[in-house]
PDB file of N, CA and C in Angstrom:
ATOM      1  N   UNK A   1     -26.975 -14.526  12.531  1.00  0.00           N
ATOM      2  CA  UNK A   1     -25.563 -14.513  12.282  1.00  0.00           C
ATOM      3  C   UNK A   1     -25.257 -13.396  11.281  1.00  0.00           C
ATOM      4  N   UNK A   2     -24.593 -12.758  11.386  1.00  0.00           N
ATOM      5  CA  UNK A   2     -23.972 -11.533  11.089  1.00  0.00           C
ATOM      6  C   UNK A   2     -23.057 -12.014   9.341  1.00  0.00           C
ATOM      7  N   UNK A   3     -23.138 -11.652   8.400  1.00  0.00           N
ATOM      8  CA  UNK A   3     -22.312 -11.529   7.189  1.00  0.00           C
ATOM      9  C   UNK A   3     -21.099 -10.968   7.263  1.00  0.00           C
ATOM     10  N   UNK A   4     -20.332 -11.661   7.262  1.00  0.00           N
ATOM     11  CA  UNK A   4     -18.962 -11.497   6.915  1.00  0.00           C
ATOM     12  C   UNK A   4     -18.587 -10.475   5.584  1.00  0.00           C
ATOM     13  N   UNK A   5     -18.331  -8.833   5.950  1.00  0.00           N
ATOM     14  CA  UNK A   5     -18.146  -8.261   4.510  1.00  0.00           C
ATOM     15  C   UNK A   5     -16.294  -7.813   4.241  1.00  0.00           C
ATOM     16  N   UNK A   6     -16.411  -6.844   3.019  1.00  0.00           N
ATOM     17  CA  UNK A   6     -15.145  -6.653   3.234  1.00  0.00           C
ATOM     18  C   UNK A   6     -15.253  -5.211   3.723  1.00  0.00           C
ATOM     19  N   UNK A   7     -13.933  -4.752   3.635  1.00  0.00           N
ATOM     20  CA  UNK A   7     -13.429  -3.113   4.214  1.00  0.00           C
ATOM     21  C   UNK A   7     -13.499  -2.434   3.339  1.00  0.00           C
ATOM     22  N   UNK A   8     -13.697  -1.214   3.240  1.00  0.00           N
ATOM     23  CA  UNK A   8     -13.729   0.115   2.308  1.00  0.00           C
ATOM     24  C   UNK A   8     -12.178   0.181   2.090  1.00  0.00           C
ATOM     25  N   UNK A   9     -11.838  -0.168   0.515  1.00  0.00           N
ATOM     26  CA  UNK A   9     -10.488   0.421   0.056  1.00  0.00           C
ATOM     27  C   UNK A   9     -10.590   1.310  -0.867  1.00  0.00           C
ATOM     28  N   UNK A  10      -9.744   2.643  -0.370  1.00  0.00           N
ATOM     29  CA  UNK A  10      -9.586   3.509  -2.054  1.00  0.00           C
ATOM     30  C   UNK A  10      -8.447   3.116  -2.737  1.00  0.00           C
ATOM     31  N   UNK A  11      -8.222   3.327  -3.941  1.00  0.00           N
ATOM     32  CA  UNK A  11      -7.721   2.817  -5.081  1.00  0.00           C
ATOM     33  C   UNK A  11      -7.313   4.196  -5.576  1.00  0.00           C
ATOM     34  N   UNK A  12      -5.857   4.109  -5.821  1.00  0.00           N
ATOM     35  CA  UNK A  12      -5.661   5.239  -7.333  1.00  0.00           C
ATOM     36  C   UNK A  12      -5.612   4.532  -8.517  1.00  0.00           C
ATOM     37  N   UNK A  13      -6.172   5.364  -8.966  1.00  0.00           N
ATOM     38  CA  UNK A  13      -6.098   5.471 -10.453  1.00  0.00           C
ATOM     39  C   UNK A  13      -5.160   5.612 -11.182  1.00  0.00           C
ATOM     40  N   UNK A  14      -3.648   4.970 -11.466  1.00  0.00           N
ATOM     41  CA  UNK A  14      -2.554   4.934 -11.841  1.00  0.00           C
ATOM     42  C   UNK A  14      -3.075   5.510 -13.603  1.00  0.00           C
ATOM     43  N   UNK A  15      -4.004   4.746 -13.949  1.00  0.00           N
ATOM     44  CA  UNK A  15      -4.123   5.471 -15.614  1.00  0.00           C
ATOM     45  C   UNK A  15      -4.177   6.762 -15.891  1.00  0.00           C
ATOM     46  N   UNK A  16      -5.974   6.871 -15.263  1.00  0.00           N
ATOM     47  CA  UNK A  16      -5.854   7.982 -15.072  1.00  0.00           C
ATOM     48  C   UNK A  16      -4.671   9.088 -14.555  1.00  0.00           C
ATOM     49  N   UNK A  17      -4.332   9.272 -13.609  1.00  0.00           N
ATOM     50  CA  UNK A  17      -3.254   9.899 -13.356  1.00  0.00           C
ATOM     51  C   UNK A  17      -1.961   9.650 -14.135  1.00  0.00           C
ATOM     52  N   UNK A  18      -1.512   8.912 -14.782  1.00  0.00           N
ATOM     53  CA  UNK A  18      -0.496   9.209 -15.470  1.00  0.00           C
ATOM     54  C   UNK A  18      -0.837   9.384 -16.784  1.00  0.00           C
ATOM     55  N   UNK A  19      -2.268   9.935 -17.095  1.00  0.00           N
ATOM     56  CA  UNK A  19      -2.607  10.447 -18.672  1.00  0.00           C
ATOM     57  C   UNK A  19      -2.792  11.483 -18.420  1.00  0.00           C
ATOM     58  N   UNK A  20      -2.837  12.714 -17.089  1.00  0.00           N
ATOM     59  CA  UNK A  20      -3.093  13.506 -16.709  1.00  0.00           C
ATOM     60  C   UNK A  20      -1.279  14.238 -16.428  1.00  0.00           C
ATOM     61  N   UNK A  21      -0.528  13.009 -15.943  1.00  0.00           N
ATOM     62  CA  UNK A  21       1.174  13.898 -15.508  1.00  0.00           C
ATOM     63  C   UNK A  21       1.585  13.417 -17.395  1.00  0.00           C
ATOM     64  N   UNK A  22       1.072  12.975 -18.246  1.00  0.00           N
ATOM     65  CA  UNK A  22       1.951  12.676 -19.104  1.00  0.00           C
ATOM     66  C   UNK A  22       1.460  14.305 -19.949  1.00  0.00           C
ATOM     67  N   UNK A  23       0.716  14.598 -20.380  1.00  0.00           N
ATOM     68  CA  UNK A  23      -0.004  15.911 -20.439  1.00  0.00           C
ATOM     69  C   UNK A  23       1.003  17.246 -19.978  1.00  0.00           C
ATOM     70  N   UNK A  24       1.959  16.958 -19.202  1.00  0.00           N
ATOM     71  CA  UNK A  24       2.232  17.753 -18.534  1.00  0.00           C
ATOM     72  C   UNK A  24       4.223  17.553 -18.516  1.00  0.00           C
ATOM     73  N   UNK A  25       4.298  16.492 -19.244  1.00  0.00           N
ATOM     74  CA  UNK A  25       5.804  16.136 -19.526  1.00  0.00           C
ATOM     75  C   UNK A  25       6.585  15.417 -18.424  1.00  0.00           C
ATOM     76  N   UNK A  26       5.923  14.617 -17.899  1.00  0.00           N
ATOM     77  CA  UNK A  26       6.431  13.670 -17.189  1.00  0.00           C
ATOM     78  C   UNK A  26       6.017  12.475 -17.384  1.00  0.00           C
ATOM     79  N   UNK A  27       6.981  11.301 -17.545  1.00  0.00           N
ATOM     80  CA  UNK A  27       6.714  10.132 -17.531  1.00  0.00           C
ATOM     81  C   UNK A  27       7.709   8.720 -16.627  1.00  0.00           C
ATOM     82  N   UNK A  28       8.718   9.304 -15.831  1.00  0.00           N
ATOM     83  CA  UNK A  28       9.444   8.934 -15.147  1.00  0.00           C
ATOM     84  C   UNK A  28       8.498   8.589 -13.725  1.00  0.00           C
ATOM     85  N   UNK A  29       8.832   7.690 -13.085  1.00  0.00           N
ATOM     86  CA  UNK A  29       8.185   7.516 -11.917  1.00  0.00           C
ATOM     87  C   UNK A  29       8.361   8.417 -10.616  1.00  0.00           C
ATOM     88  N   UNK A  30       9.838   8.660 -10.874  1.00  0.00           N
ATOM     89  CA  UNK A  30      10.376   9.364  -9.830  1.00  0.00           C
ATOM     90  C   UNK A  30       9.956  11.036 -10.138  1.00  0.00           C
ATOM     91  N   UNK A  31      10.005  11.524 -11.933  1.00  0.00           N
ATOM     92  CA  UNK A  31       9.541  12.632 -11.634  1.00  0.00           C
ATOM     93  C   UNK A  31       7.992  13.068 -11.486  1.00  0.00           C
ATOM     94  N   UNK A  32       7.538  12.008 -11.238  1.00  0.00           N
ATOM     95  CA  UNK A  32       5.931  11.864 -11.148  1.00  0.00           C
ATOM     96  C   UNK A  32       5.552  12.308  -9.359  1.00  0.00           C
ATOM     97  N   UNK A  33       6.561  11.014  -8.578  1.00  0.00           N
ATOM     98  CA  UNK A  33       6.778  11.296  -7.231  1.00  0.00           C
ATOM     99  C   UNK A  33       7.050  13.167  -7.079  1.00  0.00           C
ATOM    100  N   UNK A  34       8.001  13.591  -7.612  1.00  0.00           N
ATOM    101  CA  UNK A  34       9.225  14.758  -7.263  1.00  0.00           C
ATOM    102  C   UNK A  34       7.713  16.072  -7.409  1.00  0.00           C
ATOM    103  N   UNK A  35       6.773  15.518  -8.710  1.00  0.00           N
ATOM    104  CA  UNK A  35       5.870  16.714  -8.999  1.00  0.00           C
ATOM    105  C   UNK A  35       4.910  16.764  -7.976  1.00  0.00           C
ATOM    106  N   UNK A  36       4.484  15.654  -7.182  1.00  0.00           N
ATOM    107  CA  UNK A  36       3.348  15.081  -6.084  1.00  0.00           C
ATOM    108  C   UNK A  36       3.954  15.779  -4.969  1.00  0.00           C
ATOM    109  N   UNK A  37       5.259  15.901  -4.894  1.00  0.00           N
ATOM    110  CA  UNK A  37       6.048  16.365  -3.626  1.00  0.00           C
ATOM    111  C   UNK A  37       6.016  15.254  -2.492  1.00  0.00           C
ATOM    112  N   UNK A  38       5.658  13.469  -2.918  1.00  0.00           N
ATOM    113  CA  UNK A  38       5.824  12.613  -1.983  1.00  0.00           C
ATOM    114  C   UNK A  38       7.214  11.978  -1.969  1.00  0.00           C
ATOM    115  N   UNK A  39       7.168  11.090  -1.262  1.00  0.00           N
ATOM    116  CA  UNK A  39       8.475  10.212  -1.411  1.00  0.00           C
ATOM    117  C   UNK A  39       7.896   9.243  -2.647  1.00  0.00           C
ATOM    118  N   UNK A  40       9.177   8.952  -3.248  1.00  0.00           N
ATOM    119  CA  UNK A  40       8.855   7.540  -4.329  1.00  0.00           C
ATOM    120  C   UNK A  40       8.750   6.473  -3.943  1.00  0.00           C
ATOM    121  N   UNK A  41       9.341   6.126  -2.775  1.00  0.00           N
ATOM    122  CA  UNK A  41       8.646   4.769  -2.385  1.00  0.00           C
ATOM    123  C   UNK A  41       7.472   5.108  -2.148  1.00  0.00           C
ATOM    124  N   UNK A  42       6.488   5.744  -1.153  1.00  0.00           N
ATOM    125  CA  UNK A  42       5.329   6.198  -0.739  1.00  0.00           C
ATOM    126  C   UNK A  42       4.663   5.867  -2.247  1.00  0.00           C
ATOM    127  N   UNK A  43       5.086   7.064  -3.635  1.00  0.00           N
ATOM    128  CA  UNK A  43       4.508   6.989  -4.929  1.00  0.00           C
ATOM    129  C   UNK A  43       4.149   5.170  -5.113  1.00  0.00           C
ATOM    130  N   UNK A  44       5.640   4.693  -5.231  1.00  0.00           N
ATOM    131  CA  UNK A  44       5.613   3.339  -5.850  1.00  0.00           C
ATOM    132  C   UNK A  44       4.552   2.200  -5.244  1.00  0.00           C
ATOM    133  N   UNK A  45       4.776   2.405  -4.173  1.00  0.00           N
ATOM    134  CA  UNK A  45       3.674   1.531  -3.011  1.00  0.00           C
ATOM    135  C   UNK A  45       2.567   1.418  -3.534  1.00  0.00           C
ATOM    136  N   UNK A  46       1.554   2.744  -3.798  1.00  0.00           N
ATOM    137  CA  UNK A  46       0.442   3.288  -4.314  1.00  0.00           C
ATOM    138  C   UNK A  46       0.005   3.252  -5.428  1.00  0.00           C
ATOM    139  N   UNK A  47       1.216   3.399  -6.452  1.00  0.00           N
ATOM    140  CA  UNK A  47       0.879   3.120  -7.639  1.00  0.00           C
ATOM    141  C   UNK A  47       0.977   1.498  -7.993  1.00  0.00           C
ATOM    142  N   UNK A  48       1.617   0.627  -7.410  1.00  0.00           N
ATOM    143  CA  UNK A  48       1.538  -0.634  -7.567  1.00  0.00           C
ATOM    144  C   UNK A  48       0.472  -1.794  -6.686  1.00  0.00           C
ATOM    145  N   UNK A  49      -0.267  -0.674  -6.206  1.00  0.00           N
ATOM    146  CA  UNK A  49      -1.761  -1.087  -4.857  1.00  0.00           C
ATOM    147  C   UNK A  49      -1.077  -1.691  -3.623  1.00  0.00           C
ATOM    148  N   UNK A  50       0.270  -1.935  -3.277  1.00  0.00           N
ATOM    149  CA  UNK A  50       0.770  -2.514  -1.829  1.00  0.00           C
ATOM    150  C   UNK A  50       0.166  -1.554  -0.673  1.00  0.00           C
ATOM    151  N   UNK A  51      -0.225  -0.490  -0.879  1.00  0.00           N
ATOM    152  CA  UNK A  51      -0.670   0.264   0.187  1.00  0.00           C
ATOM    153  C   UNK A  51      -1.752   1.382  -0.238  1.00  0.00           C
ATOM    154  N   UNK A  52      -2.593   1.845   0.463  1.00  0.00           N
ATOM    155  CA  UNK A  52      -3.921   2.835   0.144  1.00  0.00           C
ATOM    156  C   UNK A  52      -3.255   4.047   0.361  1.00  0.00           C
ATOM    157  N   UNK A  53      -3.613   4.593  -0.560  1.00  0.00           N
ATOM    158  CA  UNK A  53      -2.828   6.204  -0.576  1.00  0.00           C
ATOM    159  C   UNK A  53      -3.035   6.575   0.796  1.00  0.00           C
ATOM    160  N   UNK A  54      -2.208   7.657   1.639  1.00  0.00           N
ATOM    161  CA  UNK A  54      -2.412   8.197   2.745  1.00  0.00           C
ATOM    162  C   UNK A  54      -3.049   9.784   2.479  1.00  0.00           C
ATOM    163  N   UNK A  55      -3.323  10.356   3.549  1.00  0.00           N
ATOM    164  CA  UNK A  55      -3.836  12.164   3.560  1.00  0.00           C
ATOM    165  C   UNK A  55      -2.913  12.784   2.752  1.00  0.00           C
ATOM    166  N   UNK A  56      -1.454  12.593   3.080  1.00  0.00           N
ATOM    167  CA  UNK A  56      -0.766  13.208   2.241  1.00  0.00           C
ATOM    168  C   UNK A  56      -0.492  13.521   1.055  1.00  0.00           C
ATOM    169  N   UNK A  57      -0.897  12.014   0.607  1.00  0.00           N
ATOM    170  CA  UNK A  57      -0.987  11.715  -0.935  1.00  0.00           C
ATOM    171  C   UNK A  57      -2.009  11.939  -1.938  1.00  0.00           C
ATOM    172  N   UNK A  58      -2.975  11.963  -1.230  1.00  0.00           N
ATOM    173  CA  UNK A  58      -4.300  12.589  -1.579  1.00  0.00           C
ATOM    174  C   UNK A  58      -4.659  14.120  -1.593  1.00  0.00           C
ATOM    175  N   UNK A  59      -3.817  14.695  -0.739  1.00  0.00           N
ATOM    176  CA  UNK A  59      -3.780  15.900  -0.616  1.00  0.00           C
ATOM    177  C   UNK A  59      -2.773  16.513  -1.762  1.00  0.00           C
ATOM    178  N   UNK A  60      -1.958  15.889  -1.735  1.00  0.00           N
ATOM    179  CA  UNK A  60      -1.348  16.064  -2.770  1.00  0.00           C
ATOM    180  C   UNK A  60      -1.843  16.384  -4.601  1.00  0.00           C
ATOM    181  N   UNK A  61      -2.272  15.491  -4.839  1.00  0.00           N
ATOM    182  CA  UNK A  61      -3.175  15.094  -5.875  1.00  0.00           C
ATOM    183  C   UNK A  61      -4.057  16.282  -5.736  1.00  0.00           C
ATOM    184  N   UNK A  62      -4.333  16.541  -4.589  1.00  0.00           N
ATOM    185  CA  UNK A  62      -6.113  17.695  -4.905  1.00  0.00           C
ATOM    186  C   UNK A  62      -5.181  18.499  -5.143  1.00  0.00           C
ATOM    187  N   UNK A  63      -3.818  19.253  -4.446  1.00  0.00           N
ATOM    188  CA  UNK A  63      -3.528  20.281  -4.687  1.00  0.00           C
ATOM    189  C   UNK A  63      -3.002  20.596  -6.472  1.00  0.00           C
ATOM    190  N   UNK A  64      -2.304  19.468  -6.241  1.00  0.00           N
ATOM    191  CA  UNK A  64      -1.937  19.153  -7.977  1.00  0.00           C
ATOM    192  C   UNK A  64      -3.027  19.465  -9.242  1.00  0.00           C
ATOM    193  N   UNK A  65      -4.172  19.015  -8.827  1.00  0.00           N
ATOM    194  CA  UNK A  65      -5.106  19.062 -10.119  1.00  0.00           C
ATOM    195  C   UNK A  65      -6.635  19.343 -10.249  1.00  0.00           C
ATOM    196  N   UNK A  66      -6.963  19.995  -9.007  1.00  0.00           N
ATOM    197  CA  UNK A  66      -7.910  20.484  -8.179  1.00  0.00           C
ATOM    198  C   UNK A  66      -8.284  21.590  -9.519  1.00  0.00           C
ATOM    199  N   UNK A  67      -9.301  21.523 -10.281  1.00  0.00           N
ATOM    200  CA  UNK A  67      -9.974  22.611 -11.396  1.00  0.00           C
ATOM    201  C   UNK A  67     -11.375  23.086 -10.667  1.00  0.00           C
ATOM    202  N   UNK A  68     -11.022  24.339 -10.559  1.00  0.00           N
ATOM    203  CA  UNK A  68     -12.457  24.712  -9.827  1.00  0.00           C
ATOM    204  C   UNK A  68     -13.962  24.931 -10.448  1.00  0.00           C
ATOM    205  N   UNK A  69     -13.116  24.941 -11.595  1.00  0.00           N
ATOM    206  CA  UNK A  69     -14.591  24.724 -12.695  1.00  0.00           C
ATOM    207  C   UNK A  69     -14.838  23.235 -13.007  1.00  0.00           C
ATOM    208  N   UNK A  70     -14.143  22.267 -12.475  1.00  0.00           N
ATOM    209  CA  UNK A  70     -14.595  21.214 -12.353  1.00  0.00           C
ATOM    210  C   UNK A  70     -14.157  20.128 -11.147  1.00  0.00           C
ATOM    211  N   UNK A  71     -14.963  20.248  -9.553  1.00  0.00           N
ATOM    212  CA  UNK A  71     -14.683  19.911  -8.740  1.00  0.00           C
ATOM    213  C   UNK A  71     -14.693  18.269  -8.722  1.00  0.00           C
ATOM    214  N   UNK A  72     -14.152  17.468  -9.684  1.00  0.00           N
ATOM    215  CA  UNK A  72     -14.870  16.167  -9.454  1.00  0.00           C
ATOM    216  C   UNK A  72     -12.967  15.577  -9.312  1.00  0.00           C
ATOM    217  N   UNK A  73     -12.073  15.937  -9.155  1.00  0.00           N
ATOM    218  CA  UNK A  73     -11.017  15.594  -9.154  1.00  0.00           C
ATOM    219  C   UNK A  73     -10.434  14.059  -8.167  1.00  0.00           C
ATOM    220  N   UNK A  74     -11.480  13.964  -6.898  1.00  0.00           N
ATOM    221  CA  UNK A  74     -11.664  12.599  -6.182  1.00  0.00           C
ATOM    222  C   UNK A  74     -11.679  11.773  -7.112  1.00  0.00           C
ATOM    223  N   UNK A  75     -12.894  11.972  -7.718  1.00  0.00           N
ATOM    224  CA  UNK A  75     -13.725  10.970  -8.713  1.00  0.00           C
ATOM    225  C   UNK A  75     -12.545  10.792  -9.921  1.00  0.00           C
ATOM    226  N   UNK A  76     -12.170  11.269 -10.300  1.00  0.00           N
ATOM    227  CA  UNK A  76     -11.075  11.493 -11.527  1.00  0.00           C
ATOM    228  C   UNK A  76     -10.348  10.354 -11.037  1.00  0.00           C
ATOM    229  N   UNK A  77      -9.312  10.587  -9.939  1.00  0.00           N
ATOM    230  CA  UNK A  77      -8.235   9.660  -8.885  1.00  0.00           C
ATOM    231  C   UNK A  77      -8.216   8.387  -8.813  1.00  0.00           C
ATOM    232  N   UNK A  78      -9.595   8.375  -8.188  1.00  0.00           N
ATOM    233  CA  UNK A  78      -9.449   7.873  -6.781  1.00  0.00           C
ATOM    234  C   UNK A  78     -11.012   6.884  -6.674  1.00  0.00           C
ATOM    235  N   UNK A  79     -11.311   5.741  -6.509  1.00  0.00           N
ATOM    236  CA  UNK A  79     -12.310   4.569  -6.771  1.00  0.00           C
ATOM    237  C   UNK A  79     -12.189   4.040  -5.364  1.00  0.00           C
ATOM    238  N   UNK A  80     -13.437   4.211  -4.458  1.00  0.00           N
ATOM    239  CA  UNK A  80     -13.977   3.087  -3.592  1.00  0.00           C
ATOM    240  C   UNK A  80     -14.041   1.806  -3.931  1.00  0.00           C
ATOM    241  N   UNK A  81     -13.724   0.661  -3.096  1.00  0.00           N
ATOM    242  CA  UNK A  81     -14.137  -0.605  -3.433  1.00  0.00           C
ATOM    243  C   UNK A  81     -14.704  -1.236  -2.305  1.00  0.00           C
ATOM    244  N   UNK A  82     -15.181  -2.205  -2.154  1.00  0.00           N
ATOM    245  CA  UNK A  82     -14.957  -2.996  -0.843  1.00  0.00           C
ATOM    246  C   UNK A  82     -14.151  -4.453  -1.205  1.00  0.00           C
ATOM    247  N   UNK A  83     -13.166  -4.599  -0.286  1.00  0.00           N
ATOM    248  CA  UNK A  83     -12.304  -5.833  -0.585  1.00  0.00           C
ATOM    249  C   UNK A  83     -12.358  -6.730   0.531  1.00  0.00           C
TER     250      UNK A  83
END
């Protein structure tokens, strides 16, 4: 009989990332969304875990804070789990 597991969820990192946009003079939700270039609901969803970030949003983020002298910016984000 086969084990019942859970699914691979990624997770943002709401701390992280908003110790990274606060750095940068934002602390509004919406101008957090406006700097990501997503929608704020999309933002809010994500930042409150109702939904797993999408490509967009992730893409977003790399483009946002992507340091090439330090490629670990996933890792920074963004946490595997299984749920």
């Amino acid at each position: 009989m086969n084990e019942q597991t859970g699914r691979p969820t990624l997770i943002f990192d709401v701390k992280a990332f908003d110790a990274a946009v606060a750095d940068r003079g934002f602390t509004k939700q919406e101008d957090k969304a406006d700097y990501l270039g997503v929608s704020r609901a999309s933002y809010s969803k994500v930042t409150r875990g109702l939904e797993q970030p999408s490509p967009k949003f992730i893409a977003a983020v790399l483009l946002r804070f992507t340091d090439p002298d330090s490629p670990d910016t996933l890792n920074r984000f963004f946490k595997a789990e299984i749920r």
